[in-house]
Protein backbone atom coordinates (compact mmCIF):
# COMPACT_ATOMS: atom_id res chain seq x y z
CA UNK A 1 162.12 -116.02 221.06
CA UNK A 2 163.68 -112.78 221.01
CA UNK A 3 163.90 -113.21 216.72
CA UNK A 4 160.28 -114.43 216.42
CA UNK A 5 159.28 -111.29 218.33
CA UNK A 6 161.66 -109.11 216.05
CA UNK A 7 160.29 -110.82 212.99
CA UNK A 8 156.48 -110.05 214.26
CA UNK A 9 157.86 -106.06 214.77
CA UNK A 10 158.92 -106.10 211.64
CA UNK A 11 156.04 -107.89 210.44
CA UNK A 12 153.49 -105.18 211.23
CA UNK A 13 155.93 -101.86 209.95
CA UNK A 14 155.56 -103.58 207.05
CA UNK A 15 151.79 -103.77 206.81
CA UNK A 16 151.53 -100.25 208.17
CA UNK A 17 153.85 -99.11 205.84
CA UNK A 18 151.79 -100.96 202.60
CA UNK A 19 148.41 -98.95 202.18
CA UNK A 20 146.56 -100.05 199.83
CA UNK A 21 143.35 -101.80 199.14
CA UNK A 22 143.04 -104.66 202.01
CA UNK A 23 140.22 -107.39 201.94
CA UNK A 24 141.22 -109.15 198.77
CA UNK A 25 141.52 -112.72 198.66
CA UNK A 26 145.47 -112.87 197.45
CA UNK A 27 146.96 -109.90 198.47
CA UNK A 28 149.92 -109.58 197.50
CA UNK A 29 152.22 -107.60 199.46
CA UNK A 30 154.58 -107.89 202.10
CA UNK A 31 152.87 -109.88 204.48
CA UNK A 32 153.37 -113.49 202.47
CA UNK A 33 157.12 -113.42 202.38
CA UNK A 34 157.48 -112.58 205.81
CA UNK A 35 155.11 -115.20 206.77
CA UNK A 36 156.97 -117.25 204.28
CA UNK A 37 160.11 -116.74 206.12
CA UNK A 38 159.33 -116.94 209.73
CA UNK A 39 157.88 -121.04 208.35
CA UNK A 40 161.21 -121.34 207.51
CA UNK A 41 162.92 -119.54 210.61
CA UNK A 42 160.50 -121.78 212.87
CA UNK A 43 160.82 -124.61 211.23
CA UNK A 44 165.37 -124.24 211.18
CA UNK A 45 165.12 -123.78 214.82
CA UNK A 46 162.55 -125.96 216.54
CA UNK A 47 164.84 -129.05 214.14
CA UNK A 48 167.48 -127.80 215.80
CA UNK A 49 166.44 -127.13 219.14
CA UNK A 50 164.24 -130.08 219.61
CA UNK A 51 163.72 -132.42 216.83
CA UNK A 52 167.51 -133.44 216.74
CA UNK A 53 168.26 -133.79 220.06
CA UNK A 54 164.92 -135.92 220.55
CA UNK A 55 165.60 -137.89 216.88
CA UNK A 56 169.44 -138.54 218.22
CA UNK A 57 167.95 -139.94 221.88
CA UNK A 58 165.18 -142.18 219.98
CA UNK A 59 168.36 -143.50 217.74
CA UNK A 60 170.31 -143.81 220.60
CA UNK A 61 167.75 -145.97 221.99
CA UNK A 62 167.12 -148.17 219.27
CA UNK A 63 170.58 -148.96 219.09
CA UNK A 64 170.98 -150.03 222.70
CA UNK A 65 167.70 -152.28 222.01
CA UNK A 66 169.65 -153.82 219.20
CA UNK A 67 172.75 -154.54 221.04
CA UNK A 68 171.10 -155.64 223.61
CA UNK A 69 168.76 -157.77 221.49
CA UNK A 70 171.70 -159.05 219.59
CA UNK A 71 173.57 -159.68 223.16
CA UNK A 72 170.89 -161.82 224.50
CA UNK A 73 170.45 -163.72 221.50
CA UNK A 74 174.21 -164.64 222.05
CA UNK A 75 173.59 -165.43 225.40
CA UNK A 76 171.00 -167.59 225.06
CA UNK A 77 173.09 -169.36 222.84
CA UNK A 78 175.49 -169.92 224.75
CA UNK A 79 173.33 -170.77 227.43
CA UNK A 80 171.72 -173.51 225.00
CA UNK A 81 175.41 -174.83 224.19
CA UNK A 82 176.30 -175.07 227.98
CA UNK A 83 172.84 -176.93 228.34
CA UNK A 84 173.46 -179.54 225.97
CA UNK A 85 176.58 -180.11 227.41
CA UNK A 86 175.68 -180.63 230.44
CA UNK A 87 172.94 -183.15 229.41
CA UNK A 88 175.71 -184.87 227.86
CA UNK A 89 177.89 -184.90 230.81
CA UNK A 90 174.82 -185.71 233.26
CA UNK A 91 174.07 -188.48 230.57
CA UNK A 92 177.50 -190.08 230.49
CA UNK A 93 177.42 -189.91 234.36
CA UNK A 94 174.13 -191.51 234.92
CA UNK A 95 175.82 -194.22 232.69
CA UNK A 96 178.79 -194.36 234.76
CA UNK A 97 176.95 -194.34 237.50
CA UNK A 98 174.82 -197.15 236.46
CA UNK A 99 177.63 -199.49 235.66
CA UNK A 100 178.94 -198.75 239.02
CA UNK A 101 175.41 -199.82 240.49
CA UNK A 102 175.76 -203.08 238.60
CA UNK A 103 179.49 -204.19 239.13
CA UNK A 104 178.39 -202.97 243.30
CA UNK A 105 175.44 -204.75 242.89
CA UNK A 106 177.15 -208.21 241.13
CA UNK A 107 179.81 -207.56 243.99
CA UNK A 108 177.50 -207.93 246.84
CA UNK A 109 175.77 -210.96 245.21
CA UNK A 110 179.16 -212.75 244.56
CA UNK A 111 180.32 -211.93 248.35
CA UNK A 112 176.79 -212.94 249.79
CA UNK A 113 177.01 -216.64 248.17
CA UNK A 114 180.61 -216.49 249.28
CA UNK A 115 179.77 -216.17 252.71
CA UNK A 116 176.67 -218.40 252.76
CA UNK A 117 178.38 -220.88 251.18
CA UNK A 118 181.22 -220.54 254.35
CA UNK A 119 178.06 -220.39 256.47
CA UNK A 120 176.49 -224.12 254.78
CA UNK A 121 180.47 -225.76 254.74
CA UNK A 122 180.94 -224.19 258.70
CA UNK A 123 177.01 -225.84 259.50
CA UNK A 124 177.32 -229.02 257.90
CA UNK A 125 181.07 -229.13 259.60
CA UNK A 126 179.55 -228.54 262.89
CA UNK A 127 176.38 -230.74 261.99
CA UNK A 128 179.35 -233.31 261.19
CA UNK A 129 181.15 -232.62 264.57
CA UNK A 130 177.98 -232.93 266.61
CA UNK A 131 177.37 -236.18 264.69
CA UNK A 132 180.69 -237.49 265.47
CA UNK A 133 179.92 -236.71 269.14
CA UNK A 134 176.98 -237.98 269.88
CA UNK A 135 178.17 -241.45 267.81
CA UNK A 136 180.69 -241.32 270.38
CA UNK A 137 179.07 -240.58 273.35
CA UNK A 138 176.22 -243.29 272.15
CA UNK A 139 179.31 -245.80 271.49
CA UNK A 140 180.69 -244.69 274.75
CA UNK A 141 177.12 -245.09 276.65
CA UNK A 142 176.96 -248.47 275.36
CA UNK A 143 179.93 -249.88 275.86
CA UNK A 144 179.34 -248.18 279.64
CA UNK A 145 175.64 -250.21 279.71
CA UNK A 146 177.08 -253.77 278.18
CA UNK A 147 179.59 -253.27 281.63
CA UNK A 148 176.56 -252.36 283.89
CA UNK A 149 174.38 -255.50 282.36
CA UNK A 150 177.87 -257.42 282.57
CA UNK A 151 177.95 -256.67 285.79
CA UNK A 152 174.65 -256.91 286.92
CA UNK A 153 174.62 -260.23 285.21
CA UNK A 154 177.00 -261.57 287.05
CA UNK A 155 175.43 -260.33 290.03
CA UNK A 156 172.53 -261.76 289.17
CA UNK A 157 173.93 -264.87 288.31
CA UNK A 158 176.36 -265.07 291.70
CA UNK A 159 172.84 -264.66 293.82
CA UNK A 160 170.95 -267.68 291.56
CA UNK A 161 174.07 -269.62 291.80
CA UNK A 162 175.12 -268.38 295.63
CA UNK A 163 171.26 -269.51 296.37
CA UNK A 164 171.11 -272.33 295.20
């Protein structure tokens, strides 16, 4: 700031100090150099004082969004890999997990007819039992009611012959 202001100082001794005609389209004196060189001046120090910090913090950016981009990317990768692995795991489990289901399920079937075929032979052995029972207790009844009728018989018969 305290150049530019120099510059403009220095600027206007120098018109002061060119008389001559003024008005005319190209003049040519001092004036157009000077102006020439503060461009320049201006131009050297704003790309220093701002337009390099501000291109380095816009490049500096762009490269985090790339590395980051390029991060990502590898991450969702990854993420994809890990995925399809663990549909194949979950895949070969449900098929584990299936057979299991079966061979259970064939288990419980096989010990169910197991134990209702116990529960038919222990039935028809009791049916059998209760059979043999109740033949015997019949056998036993009757042999019981042929001595009753033997005995009233002869009862029976001792009054019709005793009376007569």
């Amino acid at each position: 700031m305290i150049l530019q202001t120099a510059f403009l100082l220095a600027v206007e001794a120098a018109a002061e100090v060119a008389e001559g005609p003024e008005g005319g389209l190209f003049d040519l004196n001092a004036t157009l150099p000077l102006m020439a060189l503060q461009t320049v001046v201006l131009v050297a120090i704003l790309n220093k004082v701002f337009y390099e910090p501000f291109s380095k913090t816009i490049d500096d950016r762009n490269d985090y969004c790339r590395s980051t981009r390029l991060s990502a990317k590898e991450q969702l990768s990854q993420a994809k890999q890990l995925s399809q692995e663990y549909e194949q795991t979950l895949s070969a489990t449900r098929k584990q997990a299936q057979v299991i289901f079966l061979e259970a399920q064939a288990e419980a079937q096989r010990l169910a007819a197991e134990q209702l075929a116990e529960a038919q032979r222990e039935a028809q052995q009791q049916r059998n039992t209760a059979q043999a029972e109740i033949a015997e207790q019949r056998h036993a009844a009757l042999q019981s009611l042929e001595q009753e009728v033997d005995g009233l018989s002869r009862q029976i018969l001792e009054k019709l012959i005793g009376a007569a």
